[in-house]
C-alpha atoms as a PDB file:
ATOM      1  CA  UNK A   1       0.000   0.000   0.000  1.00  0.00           C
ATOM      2  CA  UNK A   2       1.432   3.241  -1.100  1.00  0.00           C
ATOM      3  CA  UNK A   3       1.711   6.338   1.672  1.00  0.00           C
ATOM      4  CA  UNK A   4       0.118   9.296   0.457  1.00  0.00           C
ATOM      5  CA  UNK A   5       2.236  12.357   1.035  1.00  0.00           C
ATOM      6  CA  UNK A   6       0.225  15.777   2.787  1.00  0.00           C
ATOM      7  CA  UNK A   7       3.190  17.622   3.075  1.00  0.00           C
ATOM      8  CA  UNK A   8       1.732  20.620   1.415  1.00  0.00           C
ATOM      9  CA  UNK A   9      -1.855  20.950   3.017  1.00  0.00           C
ATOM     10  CA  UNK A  10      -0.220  20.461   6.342  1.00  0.00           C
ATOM     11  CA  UNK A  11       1.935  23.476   5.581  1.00  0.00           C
ATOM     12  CA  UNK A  12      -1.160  25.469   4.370  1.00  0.00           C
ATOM     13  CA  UNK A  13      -2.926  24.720   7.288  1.00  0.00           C
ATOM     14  CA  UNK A  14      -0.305  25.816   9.597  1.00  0.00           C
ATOM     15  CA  UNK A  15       0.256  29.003   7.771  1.00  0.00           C
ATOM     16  CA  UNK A  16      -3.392  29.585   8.069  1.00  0.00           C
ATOM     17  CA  UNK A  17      -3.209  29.308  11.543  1.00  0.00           C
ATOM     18  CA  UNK A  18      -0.369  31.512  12.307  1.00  0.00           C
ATOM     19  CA  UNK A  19      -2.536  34.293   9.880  1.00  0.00           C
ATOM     20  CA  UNK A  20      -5.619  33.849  11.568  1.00  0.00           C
ATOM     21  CA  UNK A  21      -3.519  34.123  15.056  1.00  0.00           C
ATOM     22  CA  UNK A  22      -1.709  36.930  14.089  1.00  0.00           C
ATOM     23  CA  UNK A  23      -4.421  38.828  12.924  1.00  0.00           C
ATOM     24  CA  UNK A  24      -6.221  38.259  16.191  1.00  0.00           C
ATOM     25  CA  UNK A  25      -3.477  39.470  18.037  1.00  0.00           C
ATOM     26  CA  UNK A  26      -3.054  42.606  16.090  1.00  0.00           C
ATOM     27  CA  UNK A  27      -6.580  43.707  16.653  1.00  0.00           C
ATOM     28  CA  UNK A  28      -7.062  42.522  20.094  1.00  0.00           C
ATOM     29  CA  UNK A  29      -6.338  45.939  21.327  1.00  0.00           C
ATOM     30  CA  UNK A  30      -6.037  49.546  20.515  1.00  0.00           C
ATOM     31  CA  UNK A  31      -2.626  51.333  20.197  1.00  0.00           C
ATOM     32  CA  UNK A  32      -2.569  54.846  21.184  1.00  0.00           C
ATOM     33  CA  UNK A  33       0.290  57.398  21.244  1.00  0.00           C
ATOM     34  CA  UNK A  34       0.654  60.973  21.354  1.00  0.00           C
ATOM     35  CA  UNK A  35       3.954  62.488  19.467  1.00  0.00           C
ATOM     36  CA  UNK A  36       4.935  65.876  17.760  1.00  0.00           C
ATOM     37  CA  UNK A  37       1.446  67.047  18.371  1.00  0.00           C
ATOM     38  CA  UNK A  38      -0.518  64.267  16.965  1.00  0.00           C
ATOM     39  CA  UNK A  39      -2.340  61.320  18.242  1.00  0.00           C
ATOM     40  CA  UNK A  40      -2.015  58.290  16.529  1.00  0.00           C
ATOM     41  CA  UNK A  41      -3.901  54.962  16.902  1.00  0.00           C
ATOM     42  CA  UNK A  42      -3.642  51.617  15.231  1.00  0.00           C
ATOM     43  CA  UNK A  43      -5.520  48.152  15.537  1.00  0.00           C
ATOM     44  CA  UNK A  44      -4.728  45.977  13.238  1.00  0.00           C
ATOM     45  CA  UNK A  45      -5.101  47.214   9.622  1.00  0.00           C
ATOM     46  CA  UNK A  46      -7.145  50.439  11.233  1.00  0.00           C
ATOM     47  CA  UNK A  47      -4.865  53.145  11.532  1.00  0.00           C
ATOM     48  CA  UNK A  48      -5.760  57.131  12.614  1.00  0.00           C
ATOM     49  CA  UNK A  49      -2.931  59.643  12.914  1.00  0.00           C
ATOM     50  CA  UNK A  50      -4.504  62.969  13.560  1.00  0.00           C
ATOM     51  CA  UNK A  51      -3.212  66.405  14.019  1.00  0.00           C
ATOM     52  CA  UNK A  52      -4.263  67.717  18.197  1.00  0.00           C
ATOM     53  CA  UNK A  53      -4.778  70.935  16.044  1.00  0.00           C
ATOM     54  CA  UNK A  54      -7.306  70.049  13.960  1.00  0.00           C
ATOM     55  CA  UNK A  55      -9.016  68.384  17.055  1.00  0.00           C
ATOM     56  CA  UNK A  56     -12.535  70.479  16.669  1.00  0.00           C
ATOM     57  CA  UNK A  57     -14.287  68.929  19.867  1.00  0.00           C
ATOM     58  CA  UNK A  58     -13.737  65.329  22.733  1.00  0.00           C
ATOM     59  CA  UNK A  59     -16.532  64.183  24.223  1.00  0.00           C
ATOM     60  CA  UNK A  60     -17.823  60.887  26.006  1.00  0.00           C
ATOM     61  CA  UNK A  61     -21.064  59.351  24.655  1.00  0.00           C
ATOM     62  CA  UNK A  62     -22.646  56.368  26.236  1.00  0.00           C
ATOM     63  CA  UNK A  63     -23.118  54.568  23.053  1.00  0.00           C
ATOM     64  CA  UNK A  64     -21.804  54.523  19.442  1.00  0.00           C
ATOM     65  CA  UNK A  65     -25.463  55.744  16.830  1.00  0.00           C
ATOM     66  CA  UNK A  66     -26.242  53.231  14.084  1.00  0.00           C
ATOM     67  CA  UNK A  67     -24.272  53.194  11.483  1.00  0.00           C
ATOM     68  CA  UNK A  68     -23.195  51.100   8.712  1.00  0.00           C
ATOM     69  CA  UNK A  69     -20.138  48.848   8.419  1.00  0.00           C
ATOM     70  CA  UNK A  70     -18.165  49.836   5.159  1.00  0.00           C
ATOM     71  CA  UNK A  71     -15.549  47.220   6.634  1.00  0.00           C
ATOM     72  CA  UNK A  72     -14.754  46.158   9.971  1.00  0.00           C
ATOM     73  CA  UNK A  73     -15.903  43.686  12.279  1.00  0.00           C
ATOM     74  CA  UNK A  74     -17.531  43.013  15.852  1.00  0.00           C
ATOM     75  CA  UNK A  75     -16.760  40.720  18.085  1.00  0.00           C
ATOM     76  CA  UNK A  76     -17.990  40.078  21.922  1.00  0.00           C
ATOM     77  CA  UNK A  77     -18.168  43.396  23.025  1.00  0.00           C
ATOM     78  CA  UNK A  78     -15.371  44.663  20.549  1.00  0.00           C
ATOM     79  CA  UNK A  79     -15.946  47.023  17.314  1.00  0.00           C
ATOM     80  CA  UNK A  80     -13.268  47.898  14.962  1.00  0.00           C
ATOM     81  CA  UNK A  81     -13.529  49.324  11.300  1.00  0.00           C
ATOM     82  CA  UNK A  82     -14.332  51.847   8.875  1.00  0.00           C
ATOM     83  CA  UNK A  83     -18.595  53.296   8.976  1.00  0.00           C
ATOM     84  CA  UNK A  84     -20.602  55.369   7.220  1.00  0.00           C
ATOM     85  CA  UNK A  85     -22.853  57.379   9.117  1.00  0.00           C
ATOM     86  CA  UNK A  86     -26.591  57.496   7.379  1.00  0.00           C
ATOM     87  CA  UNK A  87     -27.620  60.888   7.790  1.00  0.00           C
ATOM     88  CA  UNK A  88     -24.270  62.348   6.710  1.00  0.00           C
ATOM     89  CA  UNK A  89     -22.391  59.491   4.254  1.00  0.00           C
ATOM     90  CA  UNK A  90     -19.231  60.365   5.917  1.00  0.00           C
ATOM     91  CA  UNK A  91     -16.210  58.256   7.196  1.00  0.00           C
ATOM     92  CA  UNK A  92     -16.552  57.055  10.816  1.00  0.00           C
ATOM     93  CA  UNK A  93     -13.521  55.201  12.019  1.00  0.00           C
ATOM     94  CA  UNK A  94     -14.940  53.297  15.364  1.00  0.00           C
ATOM     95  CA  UNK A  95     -11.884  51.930  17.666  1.00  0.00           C
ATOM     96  CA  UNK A  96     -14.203  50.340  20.316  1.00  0.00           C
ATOM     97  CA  UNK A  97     -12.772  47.431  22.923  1.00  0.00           C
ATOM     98  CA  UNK A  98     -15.073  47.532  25.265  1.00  0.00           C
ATOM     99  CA  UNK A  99     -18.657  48.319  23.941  1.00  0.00           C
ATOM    100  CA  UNK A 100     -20.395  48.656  27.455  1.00  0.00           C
ATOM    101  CA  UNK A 101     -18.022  51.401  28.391  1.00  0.00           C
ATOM    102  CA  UNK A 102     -18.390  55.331  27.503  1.00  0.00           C
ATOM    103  CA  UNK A 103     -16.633  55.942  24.477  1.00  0.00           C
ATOM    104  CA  UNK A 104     -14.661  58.964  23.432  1.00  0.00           C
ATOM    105  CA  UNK A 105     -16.349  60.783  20.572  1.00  0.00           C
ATOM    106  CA  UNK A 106     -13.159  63.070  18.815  1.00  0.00           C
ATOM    107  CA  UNK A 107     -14.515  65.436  16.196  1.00  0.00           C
ATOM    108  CA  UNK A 108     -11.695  66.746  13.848  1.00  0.00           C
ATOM    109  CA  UNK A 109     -11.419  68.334  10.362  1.00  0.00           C
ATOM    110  CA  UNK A 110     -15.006  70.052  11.307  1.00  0.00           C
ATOM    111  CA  UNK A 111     -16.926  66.797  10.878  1.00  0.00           C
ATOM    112  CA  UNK A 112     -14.537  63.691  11.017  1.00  0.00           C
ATOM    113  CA  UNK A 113     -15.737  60.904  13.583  1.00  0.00           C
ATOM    114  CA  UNK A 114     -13.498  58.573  15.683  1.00  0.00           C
ATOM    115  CA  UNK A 115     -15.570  56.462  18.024  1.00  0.00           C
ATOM    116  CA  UNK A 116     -12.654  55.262  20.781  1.00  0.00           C
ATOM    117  CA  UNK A 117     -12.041  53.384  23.836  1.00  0.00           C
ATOM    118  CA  UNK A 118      -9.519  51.326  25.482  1.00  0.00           C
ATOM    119  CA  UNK A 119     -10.244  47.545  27.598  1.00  0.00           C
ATOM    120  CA  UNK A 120      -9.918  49.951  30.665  1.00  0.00           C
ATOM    121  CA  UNK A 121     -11.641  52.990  31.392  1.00  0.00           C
ATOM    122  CA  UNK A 122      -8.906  54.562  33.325  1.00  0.00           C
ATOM    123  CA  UNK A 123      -6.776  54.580  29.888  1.00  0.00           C
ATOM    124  CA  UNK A 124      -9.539  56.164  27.577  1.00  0.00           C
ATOM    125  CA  UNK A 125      -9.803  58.932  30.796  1.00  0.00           C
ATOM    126  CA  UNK A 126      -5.950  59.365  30.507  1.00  0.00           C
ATOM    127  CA  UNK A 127      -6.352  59.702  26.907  1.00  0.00           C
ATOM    128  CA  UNK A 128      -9.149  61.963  27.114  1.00  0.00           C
ATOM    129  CA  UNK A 129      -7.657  64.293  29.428  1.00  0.00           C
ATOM    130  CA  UNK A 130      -4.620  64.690  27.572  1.00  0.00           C
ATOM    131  CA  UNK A 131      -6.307  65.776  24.081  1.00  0.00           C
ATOM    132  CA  UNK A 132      -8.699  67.793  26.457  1.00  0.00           C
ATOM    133  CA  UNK A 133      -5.816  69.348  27.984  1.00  0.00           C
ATOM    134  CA  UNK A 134      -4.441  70.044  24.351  1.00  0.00           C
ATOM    135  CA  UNK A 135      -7.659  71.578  22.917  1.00  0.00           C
ATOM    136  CA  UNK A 136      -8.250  74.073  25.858  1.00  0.00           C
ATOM    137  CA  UNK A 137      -4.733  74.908  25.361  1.00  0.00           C
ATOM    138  CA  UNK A 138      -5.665  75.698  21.655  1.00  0.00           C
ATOM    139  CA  UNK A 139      -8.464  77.692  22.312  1.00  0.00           C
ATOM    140  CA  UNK A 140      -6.606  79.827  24.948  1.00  0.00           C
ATOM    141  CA  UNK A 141      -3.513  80.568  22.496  1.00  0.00           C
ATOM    142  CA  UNK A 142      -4.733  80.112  19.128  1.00  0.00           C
ATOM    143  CA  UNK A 143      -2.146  80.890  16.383  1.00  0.00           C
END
């Protein structure tokens, strides 16, 4: 009786694996940082880098409104993608890892929506009250 050989699908099953696992663990939480006056944050393939200048307004909202997934994904209580919102048609970028927390609602470029929070609520305060901090600072010495 001959052996068959499965070499290869063995192969393409691991590598599908380590994709799929990698993937997960690139998404599994938000990256934040704040350098040379911007605020940048990545998940995954999701990435936002915007200017604290062109920050127009920071607020927390209980809840993300309906909107509707251009790409993305949900998962427990995490949301991650690119929206469009249905009233407007414009770009929401939603950076969610905890959906039953308050999320931060950052308004730049006049009407640009990022929908953000961290796993813990004491990191989304931190961020918020360093942008906050930033945009006061703006409005006291504006250029």
């Amino acid at each position: 009786m001959k052996k068959k050989n499965n070499w290869f699908w063995n192969i393409i099953i691991i590598l599908t694996l380590v994709v799929c696992l990698l993937a997960f663990v690139l998404h599994y939480k938000n990256w934040t940082k704040f350098e040379e006056g911007d605020f940048q944050i990545v998940s995954g393939i999701y990435k936002q880098r915007i200017p604290l200048n062109e920050i127009d307004g920071i607020n927390f909202v209980p809840r993300i409104p309906e909107l509707q997934r251009k790409n993305g994904f949900s998962w427990l209580a995490k949301e991650k993608g690119v929206f469009l919102d249905s009233i407007s048609g414009s770009k929401v970028y939603v950076f969610v890892d905890d959906l039953a927390q308050q999320k931060l609602e950052i308004i730049h470029h006049d009407s640009l929506l990022i929908y953000l929070n961290m796993a813990d609520s004491l990191e989304t305060l931190k961020i918020f009250e360093e942008m906050n901090a930033y945009v006061e600072l703006e409005k006291q010495n504006p250029e």
